[in-house]
Protein backbone atom coordinates (compact mmCIF):
# COMPACT_ATOMS: atom_id res chain seq x y z
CA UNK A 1 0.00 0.00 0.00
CA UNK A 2 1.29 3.77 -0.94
CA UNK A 3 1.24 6.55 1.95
CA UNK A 4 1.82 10.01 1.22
CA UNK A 5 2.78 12.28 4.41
CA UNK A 6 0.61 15.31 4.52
CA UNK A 7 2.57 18.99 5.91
CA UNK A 8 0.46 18.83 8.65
CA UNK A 9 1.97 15.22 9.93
CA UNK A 10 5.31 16.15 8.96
CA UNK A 11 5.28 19.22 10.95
CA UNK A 12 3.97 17.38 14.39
CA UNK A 13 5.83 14.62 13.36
CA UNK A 14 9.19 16.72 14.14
CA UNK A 15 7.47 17.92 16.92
CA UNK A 16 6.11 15.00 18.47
CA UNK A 17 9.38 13.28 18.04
CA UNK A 18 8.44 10.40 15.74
CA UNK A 19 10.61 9.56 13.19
CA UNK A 20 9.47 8.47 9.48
CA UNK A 21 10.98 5.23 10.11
CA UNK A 22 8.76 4.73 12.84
CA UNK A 23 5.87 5.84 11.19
CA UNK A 24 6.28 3.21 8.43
CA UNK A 25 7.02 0.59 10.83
CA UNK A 26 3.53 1.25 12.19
CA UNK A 27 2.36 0.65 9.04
CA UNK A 28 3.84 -1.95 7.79
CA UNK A 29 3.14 -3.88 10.75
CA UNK A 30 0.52 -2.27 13.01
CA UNK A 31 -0.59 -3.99 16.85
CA UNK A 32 -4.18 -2.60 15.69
CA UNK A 33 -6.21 -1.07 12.93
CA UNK A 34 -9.20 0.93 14.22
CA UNK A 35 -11.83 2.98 12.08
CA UNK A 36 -12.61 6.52 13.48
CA UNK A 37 -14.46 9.19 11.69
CA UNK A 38 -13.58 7.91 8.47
CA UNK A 39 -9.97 7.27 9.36
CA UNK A 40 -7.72 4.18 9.13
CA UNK A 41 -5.87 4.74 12.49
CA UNK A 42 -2.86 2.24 12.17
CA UNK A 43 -1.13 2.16 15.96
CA UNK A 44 1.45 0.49 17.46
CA UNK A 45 3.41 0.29 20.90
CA UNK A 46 6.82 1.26 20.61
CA UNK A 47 9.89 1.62 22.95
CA UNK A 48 11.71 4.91 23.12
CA UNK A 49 15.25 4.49 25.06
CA UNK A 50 14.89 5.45 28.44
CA UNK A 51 11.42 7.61 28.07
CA UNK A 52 9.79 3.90 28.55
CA UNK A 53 7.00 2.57 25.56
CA UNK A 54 4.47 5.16 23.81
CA UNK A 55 1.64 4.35 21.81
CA UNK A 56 2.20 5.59 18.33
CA UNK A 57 -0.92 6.53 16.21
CA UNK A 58 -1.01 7.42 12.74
CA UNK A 59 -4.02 8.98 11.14
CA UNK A 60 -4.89 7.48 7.02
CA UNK A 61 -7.28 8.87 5.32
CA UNK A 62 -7.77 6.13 2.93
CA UNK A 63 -10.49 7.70 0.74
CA UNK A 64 -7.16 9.52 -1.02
CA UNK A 65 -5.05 7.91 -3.33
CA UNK A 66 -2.10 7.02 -2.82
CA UNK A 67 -3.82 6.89 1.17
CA UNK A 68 -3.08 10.53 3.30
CA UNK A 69 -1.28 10.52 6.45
CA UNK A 70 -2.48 12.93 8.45
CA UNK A 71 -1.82 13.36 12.06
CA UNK A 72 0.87 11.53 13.60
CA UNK A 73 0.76 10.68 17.39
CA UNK A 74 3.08 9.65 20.10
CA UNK A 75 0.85 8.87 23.26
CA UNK A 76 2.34 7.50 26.92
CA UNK A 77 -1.49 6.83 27.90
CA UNK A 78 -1.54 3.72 25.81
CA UNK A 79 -4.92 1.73 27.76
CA UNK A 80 -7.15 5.10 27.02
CA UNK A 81 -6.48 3.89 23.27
CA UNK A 82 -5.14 0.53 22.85
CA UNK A 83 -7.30 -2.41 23.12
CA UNK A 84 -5.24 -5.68 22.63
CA UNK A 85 -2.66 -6.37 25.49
CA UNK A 86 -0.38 -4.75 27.09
């Protein structure tokens, strides 16, 4: 599948401190795939070093072709949206 990274999720990607590589990783291999408002959200739980794991969430809209990453998310309060185990 083709993503394409919206300005937007490149901006608060650089922000948020989530690298492209991780990103892809996410989805290439997600934990979970939820459906939200019309969004693919594609999230996985990821360790960062010494800040402990995060939750990363990336944002698809898949109605665009190739599919539109939107916002980008990097999340330590991984039960409010992660469902399988922790």
């Amino acid at each position: 599948m083709n993503f394409e990274f919206s300005k937007h999720a490149l901006e608060q990607m650089i922000i948020r401190d989530v690298s492209k590589d991780i990103v892809m990783k996410v989805l290439e291999n997600p934990d979970e795939i939820k459906q939200e408002d019309g969004m693919s959200i594609y999230q996985s739980i990821i360790p960062y070093l010494d800040e402990g794991n995060y939750l990363i969430r990336v944002f698809v809209n898949s109605n665009k072709i190739p599919n539109l990453i939107v916002p980008v998310y990097k999340t330590s309060k991984i039960s409010k949206y992660y469902e399988g185990k922790i």
